[in-house]
N, C-alpha and C. Protein backbone atom coordinates (compact mmCIF):
# COMPACT_ATOMS: atom_id res chain seq x y z
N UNK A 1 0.82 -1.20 0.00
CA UNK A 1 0.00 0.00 0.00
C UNK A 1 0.86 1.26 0.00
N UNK A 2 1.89 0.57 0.55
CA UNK A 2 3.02 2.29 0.32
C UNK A 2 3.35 2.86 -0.71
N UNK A 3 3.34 1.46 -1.66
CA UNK A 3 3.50 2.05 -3.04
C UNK A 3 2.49 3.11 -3.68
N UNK A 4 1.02 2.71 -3.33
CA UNK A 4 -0.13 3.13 -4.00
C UNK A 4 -0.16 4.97 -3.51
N UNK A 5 0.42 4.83 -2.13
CA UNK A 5 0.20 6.11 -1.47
C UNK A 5 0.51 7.05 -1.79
N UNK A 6 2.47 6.68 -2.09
CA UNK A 6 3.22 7.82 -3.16
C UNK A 6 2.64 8.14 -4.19
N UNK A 7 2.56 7.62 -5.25
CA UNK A 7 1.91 7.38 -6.72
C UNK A 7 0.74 8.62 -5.87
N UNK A 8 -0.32 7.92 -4.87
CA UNK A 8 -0.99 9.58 -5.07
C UNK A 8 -0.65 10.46 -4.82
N UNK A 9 0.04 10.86 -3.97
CA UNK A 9 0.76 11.97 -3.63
C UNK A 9 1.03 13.05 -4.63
N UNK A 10 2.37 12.22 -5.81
CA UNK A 10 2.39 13.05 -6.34
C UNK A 10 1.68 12.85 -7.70
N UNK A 11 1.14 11.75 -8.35
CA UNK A 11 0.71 12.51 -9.64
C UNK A 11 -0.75 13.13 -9.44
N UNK A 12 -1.17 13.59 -8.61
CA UNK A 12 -2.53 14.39 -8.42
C UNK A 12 -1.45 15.44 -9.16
N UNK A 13 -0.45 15.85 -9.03
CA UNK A 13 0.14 17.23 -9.19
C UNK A 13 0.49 17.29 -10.35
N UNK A 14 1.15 15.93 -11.23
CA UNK A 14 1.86 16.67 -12.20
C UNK A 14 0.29 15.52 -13.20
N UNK A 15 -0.84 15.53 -12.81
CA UNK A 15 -1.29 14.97 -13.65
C UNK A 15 -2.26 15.57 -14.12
N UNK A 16 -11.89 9.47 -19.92
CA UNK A 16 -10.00 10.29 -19.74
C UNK A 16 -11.01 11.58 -20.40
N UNK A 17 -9.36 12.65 -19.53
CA UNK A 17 -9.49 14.63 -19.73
C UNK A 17 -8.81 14.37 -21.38
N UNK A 18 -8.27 12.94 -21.73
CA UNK A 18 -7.22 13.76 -22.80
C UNK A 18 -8.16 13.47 -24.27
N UNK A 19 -9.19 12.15 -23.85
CA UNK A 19 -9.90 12.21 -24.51
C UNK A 19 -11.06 13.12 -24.57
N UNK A 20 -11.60 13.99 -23.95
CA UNK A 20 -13.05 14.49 -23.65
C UNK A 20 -12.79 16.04 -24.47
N UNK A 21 -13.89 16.44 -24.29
CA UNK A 21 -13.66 17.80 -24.70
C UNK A 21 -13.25 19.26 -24.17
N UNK A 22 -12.43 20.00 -24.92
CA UNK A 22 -11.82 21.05 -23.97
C UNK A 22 -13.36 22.08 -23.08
N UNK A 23 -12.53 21.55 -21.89
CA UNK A 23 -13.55 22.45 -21.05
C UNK A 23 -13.73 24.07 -21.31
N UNK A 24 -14.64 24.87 -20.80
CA UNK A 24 -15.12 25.79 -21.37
C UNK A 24 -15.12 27.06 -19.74
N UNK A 25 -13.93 27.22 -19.82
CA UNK A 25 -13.81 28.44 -18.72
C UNK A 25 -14.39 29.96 -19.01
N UNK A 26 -14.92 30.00 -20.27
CA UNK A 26 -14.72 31.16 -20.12
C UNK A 26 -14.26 32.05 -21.15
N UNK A 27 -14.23 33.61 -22.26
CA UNK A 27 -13.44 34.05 -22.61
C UNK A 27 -12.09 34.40 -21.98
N UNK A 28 -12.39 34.76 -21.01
CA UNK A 28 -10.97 35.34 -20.14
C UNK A 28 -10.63 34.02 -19.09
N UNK A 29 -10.78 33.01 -19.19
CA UNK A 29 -10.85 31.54 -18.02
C UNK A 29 -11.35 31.89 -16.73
N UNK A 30 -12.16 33.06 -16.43
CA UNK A 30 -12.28 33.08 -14.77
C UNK A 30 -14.00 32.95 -14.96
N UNK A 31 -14.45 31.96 -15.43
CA UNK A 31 -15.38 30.92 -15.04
C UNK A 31 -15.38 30.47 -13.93
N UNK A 32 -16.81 30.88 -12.92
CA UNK A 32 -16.48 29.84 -11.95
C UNK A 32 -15.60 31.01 -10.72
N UNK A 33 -15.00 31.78 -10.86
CA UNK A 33 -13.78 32.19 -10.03
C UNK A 33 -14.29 33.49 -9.64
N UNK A 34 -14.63 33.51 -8.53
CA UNK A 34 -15.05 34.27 -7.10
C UNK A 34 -14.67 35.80 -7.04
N UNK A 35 -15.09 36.61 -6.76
CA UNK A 35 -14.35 38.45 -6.42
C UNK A 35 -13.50 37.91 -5.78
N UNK A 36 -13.54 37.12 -4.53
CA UNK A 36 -12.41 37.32 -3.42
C UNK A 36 -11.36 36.01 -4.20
N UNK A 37 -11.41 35.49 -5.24
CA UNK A 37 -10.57 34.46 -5.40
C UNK A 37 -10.00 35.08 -6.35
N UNK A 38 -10.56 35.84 -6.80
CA UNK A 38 -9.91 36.85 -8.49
C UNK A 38 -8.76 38.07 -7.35
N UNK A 39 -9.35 38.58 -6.52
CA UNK A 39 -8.12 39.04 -5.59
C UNK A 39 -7.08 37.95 -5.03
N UNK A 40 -7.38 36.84 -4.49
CA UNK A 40 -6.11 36.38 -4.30
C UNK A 40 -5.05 35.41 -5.25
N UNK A 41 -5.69 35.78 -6.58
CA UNK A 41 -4.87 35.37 -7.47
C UNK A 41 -4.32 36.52 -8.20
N UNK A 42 -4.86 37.76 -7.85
CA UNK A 42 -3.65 38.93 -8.15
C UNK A 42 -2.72 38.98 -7.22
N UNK A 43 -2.99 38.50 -5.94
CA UNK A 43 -1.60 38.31 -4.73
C UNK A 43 -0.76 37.79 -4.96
N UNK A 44 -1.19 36.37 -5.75
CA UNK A 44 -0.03 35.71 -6.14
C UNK A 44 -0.60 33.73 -5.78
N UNK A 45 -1.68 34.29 -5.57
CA UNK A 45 -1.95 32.75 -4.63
C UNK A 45 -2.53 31.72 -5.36
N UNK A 46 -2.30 30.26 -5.32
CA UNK A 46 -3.08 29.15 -6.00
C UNK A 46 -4.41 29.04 -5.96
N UNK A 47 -5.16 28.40 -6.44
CA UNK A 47 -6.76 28.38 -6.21
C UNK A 47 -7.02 26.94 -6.33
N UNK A 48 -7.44 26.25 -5.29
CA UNK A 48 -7.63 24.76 -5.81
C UNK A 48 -8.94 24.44 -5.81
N UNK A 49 -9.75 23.31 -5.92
CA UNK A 49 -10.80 22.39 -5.61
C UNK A 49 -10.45 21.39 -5.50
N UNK A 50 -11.39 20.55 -4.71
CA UNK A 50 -11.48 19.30 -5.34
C UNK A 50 -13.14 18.25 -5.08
N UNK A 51 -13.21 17.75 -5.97
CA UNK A 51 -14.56 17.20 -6.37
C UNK A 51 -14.22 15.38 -6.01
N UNK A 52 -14.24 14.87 -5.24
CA UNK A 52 -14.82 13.29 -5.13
C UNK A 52 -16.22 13.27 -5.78
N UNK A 53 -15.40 12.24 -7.15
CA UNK A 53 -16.83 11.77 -8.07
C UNK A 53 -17.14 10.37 -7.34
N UNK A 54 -16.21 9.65 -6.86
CA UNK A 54 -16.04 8.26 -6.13
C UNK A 54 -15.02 8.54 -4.86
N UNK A 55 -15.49 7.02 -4.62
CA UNK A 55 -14.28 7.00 -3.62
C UNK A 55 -13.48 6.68 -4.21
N UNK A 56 -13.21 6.68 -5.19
CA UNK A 56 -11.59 6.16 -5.66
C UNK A 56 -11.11 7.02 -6.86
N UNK A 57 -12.17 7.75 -7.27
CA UNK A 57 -11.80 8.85 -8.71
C UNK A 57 -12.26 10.41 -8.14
N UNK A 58 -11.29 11.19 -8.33
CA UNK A 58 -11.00 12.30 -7.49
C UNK A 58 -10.61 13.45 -8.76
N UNK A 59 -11.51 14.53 -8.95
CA UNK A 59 -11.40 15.75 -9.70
C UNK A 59 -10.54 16.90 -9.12
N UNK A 60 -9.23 17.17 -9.94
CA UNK A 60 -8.61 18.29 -9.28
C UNK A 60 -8.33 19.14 -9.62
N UNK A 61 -8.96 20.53 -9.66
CA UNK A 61 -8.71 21.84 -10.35
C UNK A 61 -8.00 23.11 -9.79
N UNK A 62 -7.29 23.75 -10.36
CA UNK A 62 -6.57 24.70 -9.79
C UNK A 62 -6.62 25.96 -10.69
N UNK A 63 -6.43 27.17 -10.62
CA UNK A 63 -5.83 28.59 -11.25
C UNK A 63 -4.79 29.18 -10.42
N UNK A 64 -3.89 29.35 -11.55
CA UNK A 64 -2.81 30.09 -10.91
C UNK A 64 -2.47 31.30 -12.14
N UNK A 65 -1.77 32.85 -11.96
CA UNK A 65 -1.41 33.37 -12.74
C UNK A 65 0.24 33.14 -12.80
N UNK A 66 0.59 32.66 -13.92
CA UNK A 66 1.84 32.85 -13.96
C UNK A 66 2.91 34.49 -14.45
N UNK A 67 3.58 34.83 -14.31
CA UNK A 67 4.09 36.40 -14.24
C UNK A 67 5.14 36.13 -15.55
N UNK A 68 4.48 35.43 -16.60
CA UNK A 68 4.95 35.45 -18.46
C UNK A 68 4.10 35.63 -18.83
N UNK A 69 4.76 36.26 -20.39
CA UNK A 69 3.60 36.68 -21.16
C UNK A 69 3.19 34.88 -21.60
N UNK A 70 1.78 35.20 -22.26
CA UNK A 70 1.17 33.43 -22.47
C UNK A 70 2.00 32.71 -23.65
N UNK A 71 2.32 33.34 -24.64
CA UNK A 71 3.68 32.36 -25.20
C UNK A 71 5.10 31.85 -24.89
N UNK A 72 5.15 32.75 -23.54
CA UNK A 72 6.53 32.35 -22.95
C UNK A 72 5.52 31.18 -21.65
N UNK A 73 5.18 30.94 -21.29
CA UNK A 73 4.38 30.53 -20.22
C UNK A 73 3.89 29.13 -21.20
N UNK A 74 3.65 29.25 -22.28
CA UNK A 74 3.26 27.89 -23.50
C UNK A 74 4.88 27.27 -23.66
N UNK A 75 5.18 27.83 -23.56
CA UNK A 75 6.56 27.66 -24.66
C UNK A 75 7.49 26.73 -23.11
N UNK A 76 7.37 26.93 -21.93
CA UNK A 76 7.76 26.55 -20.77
C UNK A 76 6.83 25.65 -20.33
N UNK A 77 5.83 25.43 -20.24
CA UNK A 77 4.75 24.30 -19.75
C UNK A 77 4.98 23.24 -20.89
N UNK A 78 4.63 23.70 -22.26
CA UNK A 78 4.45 22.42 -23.14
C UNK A 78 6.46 21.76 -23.24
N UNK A 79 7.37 22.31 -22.52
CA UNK A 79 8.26 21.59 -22.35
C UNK A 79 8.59 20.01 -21.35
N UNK A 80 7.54 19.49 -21.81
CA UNK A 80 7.14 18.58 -20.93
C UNK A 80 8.53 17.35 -20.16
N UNK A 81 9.21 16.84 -21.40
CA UNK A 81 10.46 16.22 -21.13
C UNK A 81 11.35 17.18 -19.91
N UNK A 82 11.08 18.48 -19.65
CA UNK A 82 12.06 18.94 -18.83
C UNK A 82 11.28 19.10 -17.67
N UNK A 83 10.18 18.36 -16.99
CA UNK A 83 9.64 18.71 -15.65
C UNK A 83 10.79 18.31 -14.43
N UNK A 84 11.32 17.20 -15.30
CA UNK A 84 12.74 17.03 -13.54
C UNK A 84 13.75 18.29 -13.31
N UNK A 85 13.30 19.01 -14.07
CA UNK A 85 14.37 20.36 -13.59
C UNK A 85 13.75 21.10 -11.91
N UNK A 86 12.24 20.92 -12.15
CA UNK A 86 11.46 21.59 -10.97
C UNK A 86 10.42 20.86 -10.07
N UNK A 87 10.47 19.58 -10.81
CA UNK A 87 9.07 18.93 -10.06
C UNK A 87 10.52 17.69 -9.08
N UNK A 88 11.06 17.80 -7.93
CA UNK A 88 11.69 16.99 -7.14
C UNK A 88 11.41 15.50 -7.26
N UNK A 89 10.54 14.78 -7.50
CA UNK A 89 9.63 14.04 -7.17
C UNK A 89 10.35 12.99 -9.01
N UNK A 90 10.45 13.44 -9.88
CA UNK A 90 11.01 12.74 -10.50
C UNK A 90 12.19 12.05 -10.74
N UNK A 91 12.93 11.31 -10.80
CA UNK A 91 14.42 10.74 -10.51
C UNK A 91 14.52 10.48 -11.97
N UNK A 92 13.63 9.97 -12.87
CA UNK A 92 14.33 9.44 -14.18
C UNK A 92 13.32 9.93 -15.14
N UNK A 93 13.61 10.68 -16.34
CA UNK A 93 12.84 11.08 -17.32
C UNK A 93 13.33 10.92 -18.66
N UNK A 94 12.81 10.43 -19.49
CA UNK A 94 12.92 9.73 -20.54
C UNK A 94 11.85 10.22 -21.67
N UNK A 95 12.55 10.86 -22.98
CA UNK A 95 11.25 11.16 -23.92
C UNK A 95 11.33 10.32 -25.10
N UNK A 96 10.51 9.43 -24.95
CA UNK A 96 9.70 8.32 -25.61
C UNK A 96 9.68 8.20 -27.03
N UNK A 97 9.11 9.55 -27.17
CA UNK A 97 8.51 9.43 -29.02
C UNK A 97 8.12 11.14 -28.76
N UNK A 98 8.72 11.29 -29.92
CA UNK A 98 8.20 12.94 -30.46
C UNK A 98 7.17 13.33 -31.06
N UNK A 99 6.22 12.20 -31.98
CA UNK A 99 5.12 12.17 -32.40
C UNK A 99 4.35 10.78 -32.53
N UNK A 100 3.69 10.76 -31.72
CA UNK A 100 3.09 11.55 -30.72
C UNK A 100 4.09 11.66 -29.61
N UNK A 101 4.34 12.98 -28.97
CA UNK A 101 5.19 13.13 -28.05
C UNK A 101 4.63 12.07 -26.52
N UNK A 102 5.52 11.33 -26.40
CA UNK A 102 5.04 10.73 -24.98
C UNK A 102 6.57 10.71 -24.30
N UNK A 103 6.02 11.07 -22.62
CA UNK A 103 7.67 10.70 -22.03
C UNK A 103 7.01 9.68 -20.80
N UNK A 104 8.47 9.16 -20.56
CA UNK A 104 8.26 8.09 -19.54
C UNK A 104 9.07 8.38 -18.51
N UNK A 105 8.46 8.50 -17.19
CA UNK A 105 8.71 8.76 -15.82
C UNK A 105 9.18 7.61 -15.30
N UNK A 106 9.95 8.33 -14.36
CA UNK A 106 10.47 7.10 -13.09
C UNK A 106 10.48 7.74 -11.94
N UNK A 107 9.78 7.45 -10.71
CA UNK A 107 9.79 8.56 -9.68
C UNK A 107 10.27 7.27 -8.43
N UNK A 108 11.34 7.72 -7.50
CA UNK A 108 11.85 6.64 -6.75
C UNK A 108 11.46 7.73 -5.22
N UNK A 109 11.30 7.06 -4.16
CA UNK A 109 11.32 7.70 -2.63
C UNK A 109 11.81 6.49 -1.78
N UNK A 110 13.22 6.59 -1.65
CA UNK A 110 13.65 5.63 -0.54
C UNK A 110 14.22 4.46 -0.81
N UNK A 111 13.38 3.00 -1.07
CA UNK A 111 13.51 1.73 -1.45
C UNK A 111 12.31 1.64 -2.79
N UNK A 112 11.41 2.68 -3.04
CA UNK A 112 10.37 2.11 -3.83
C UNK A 112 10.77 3.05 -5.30
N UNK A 113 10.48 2.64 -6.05
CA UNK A 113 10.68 2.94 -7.76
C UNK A 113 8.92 2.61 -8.36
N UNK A 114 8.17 3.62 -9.02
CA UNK A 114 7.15 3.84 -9.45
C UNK A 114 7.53 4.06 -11.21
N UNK A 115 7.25 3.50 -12.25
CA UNK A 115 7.13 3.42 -13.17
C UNK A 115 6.23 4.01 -14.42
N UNK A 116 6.32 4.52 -15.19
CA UNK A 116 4.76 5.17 -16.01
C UNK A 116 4.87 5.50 -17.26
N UNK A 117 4.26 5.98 -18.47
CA UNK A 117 4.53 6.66 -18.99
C UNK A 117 3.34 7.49 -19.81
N UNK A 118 3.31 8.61 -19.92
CA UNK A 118 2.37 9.79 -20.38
C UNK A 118 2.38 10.28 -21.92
N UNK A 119 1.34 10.06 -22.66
CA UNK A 119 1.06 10.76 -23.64
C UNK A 119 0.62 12.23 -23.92
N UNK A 120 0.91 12.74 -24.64
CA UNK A 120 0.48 14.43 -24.90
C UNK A 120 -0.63 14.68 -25.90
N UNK A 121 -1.33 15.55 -25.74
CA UNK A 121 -2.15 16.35 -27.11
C UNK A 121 -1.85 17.71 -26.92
N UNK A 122 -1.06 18.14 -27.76
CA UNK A 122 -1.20 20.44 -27.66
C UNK A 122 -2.40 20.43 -28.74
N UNK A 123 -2.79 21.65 -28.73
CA UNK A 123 -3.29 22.90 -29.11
C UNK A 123 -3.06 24.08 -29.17
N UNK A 124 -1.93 24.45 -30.10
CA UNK A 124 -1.41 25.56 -29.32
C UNK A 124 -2.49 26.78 -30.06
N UNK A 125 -3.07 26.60 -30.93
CA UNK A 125 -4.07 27.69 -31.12
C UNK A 125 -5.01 27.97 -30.00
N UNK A 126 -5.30 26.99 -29.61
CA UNK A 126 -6.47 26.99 -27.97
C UNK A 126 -5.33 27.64 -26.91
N UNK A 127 -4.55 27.63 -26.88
CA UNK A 127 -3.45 27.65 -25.86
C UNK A 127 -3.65 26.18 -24.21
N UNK A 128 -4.27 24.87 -25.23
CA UNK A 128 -4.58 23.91 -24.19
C UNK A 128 -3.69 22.80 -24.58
N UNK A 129 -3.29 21.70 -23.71
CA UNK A 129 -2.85 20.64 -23.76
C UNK A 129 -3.28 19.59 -22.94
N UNK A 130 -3.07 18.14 -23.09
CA UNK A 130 -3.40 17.23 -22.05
C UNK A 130 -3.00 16.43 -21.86
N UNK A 131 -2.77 15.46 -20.99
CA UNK A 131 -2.18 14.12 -21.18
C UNK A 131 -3.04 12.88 -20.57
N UNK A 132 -2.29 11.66 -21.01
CA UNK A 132 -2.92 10.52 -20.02
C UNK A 132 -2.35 9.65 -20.06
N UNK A 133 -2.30 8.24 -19.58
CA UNK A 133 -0.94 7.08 -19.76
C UNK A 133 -0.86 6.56 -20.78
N UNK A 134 -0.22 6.23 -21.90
CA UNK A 134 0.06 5.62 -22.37
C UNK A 134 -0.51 4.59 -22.77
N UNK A 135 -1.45 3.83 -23.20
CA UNK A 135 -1.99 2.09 -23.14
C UNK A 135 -0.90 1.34 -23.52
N UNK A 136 0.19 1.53 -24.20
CA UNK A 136 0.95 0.75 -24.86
C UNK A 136 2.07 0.25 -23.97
N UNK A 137 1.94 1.77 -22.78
CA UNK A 137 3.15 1.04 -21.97
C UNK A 137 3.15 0.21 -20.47
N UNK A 138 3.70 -0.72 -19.53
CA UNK A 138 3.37 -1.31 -18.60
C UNK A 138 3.27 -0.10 -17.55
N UNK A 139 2.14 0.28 -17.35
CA UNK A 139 2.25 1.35 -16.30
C UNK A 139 2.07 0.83 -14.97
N UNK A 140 2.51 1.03 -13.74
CA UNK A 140 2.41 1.01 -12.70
C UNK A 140 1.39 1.99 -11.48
N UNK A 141 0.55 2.19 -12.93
CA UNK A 141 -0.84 3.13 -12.22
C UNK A 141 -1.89 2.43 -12.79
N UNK A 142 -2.98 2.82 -12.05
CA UNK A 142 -4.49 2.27 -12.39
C UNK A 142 -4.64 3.48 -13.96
N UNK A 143 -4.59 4.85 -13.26
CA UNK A 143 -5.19 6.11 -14.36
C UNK A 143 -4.47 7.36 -14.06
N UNK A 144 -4.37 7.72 -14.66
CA UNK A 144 -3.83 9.70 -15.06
C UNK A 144 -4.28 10.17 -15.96
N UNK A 145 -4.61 11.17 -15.69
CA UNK A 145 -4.87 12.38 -16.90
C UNK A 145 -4.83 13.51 -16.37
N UNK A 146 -4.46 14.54 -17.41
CA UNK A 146 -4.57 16.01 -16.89
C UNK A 146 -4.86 17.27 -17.75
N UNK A 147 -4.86 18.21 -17.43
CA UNK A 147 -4.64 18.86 -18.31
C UNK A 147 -4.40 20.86 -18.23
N UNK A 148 -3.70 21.49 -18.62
CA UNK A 148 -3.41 22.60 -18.74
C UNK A 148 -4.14 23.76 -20.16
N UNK A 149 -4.68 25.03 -19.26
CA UNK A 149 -5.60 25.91 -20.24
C UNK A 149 -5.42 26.77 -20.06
N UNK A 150 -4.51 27.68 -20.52
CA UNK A 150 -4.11 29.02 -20.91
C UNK A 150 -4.80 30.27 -21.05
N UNK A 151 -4.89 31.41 -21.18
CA UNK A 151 -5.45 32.79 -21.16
C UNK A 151 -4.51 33.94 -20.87
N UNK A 152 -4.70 35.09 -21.50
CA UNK A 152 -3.81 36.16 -21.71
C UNK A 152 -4.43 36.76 -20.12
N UNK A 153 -3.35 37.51 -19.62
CA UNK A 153 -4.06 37.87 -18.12
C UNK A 153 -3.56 39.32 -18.20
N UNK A 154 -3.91 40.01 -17.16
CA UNK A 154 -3.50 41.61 -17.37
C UNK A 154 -1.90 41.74 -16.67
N UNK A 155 -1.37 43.02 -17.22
CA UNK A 155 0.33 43.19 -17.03
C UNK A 155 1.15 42.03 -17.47
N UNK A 156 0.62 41.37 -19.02
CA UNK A 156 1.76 40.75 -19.73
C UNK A 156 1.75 39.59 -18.80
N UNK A 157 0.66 39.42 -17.88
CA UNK A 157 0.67 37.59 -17.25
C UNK A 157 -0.02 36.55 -18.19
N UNK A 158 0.13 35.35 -17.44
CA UNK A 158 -1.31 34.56 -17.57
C UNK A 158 -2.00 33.64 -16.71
N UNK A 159 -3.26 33.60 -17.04
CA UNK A 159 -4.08 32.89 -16.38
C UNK A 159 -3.98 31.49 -16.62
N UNK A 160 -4.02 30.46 -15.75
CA UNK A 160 -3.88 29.20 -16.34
C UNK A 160 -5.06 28.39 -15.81
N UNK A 161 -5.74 27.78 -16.51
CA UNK A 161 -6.59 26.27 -15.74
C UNK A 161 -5.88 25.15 -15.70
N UNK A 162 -5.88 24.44 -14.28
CA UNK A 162 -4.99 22.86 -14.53
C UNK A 162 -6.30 21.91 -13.96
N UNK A 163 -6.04 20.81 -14.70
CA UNK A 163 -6.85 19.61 -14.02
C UNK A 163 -6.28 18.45 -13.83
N UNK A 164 -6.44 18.01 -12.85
CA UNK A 164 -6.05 16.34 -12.94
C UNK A 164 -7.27 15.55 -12.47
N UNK A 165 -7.10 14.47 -12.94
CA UNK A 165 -7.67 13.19 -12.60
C UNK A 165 -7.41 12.06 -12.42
N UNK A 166 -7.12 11.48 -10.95
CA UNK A 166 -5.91 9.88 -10.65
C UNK A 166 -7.37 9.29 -10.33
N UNK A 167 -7.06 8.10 -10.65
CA UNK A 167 -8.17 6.79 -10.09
C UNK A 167 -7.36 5.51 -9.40
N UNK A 168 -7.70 5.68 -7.94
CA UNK A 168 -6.66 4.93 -7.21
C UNK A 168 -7.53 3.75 -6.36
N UNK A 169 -7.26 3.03 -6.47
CA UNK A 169 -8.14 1.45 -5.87
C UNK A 169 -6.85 1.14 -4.69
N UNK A 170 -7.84 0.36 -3.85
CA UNK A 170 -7.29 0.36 -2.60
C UNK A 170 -6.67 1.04 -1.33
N UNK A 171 -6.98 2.50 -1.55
CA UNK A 171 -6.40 3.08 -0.45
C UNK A 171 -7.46 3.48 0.29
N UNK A 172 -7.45 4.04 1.23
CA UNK A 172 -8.55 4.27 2.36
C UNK A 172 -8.97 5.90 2.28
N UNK A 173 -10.47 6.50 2.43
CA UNK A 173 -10.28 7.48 2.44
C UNK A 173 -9.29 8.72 3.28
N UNK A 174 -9.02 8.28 4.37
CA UNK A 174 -8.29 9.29 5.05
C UNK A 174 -7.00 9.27 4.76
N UNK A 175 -6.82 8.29 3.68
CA UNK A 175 -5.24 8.71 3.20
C UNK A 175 -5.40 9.45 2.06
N UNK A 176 -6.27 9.44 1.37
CA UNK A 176 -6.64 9.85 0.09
C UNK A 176 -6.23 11.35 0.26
N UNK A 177 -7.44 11.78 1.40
CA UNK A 177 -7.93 12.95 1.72
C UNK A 177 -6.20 13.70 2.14
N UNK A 178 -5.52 13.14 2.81
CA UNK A 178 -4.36 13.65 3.36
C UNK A 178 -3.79 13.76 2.10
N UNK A 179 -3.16 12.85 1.19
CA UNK A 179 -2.23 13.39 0.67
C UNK A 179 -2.79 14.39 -0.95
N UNK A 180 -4.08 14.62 -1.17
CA UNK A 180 -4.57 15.09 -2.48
C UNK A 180 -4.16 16.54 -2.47
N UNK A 181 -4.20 17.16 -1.42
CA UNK A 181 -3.97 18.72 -1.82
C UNK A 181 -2.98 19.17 -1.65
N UNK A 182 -1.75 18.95 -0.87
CA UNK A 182 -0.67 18.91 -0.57
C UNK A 182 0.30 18.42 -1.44
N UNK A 183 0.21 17.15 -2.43
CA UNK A 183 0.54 17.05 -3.68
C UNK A 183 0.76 17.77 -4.74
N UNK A 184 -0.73 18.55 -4.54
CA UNK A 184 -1.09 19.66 -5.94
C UNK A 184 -0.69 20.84 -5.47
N UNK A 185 -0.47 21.12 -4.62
CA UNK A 185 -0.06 22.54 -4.04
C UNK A 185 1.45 22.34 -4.39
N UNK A 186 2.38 21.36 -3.66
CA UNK A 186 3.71 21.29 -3.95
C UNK A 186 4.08 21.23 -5.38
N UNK A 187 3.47 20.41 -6.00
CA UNK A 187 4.11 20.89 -7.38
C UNK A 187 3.85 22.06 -8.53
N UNK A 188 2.79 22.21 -7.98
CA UNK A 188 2.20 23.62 -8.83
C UNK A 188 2.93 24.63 -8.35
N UNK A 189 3.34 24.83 -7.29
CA UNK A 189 4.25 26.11 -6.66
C UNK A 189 5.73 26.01 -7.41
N UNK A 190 6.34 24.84 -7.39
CA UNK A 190 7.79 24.56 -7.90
C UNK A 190 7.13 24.80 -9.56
N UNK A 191 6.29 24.23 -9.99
CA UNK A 191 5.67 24.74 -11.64
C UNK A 191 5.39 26.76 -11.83
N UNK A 192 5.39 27.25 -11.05
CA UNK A 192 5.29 28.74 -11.27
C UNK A 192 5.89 29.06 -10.69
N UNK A 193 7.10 28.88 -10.22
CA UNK A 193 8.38 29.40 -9.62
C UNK A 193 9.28 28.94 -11.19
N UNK A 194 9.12 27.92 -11.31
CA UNK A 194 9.99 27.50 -12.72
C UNK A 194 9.36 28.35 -13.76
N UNK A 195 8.49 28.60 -14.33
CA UNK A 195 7.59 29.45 -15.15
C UNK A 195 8.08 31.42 -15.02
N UNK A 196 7.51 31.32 -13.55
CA UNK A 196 7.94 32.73 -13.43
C UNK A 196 9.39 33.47 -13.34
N UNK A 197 10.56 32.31 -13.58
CA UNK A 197 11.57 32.65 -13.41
C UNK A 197 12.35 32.77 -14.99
N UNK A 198 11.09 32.71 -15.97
CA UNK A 198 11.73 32.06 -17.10
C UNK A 198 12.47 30.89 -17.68
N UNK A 199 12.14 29.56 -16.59
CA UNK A 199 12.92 28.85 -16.87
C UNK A 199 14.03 28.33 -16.05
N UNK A 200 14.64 29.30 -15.60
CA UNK A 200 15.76 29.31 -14.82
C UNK A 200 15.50 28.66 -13.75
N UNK A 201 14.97 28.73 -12.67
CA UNK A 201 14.41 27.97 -11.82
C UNK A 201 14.56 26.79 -11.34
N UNK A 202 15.69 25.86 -10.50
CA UNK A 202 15.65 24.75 -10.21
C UNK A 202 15.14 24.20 -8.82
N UNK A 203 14.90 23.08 -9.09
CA UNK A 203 14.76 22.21 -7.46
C UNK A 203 15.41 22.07 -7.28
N UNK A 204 17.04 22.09 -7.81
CA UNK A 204 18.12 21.65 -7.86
C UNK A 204 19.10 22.88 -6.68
N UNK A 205 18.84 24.08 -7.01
CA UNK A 205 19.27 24.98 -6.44
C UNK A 205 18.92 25.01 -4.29
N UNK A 206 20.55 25.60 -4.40
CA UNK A 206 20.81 25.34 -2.52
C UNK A 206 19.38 26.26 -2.11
């Protein structure tokens, strides 16, 4: 079960959405998004949800503004092969196939090694992308999918929508519940620290 636990932990964060249709935030994406939540995302702050459709399939949405303009902010997200520069949590990254772009993860904590690998769809006219596992490859997950949705934001930012969706069998709710937001918070913060820095940005750094 320790295995299953990690695995949620973190791909709630960096994670079908890839089949379905692009969701509909909005002209400007703040669908849905509150006076007082539209202020604390000019502060600087994440915005999460989360929706239990089951006990075992879990909806996870977030807005964050990143501080690039939206083609530098595209041009840094859809760099998908380079998430081990900022997301800690990966140990081995591997890009698969360029068309269709898929990369394959290896995420280790301790004695345990988690296995996977993720397919892509862009849009860069929508300014959306998505992913989900692979069928072809032996994954060491039940499900993933996710996906990222773009918008021009004011002072040369942008607005982003993220979603994920993990489907995890066998764990108990109060572990679920513990590790789902704390997942998505940690890597989305190291994801717009890497973003807002242009790039530069490591986990790597003292």
């Amino acid at each position: 079960m320790k295995k299953i636990v990690f695995v949620l932990f973190f791909l709630l964060a960096v994670s079908t959405l890839a089949t379905a249709a692009e969701v509909n935030f909005g002209a400007d994406g703040l669908k849905g998004i509150s006076a007082e939540q539209q202020k604390m995302l000019a502060e600087g702050k994440i915005i999460f949800s989360t929706q239990d459709k089951s006990k075992e399939n879990s909806l996870i949405e977030a807005v964050v503004v990143f501080n690039q303009p939206i083609e530098s902010t595209w041009s840094l997200l859809t760099k998908v092969d380079e998430q081990d520069k900022y997301l800690s949590e990966i140990k081995k990254l591997n890009l698969a196939s360029k068309n269709p772009v898929k990369v394959e993860f290896g995420l280790k904590i301790l004695f345990l090694s988690v296995w996977y690998q993720c397919q892509y769809q862009f849009s860069k006219p929508n300014y959306y992308f998505d992913w989900c596992l692979d069928p072809t490859y032996k994954n060491e997950l039940n499900s993933l999918s996710g996906f990222w949705k773009l918008y021009p934001y004011g002072n040369n930012k942008t607005l982003a929508r993220y979603g994920s969706n993990v489907v995890i069998k066998g764990v108990p709710d109060w572990i679920q519940g513990a590790f789902k937001k704390s997942g998505v918070e940690k890597a989305l913060q190291a994801t717009k620290n890497f973003v807002d820095s242009g790039g530069t940005w490591s986990v790597k750094e003292p």
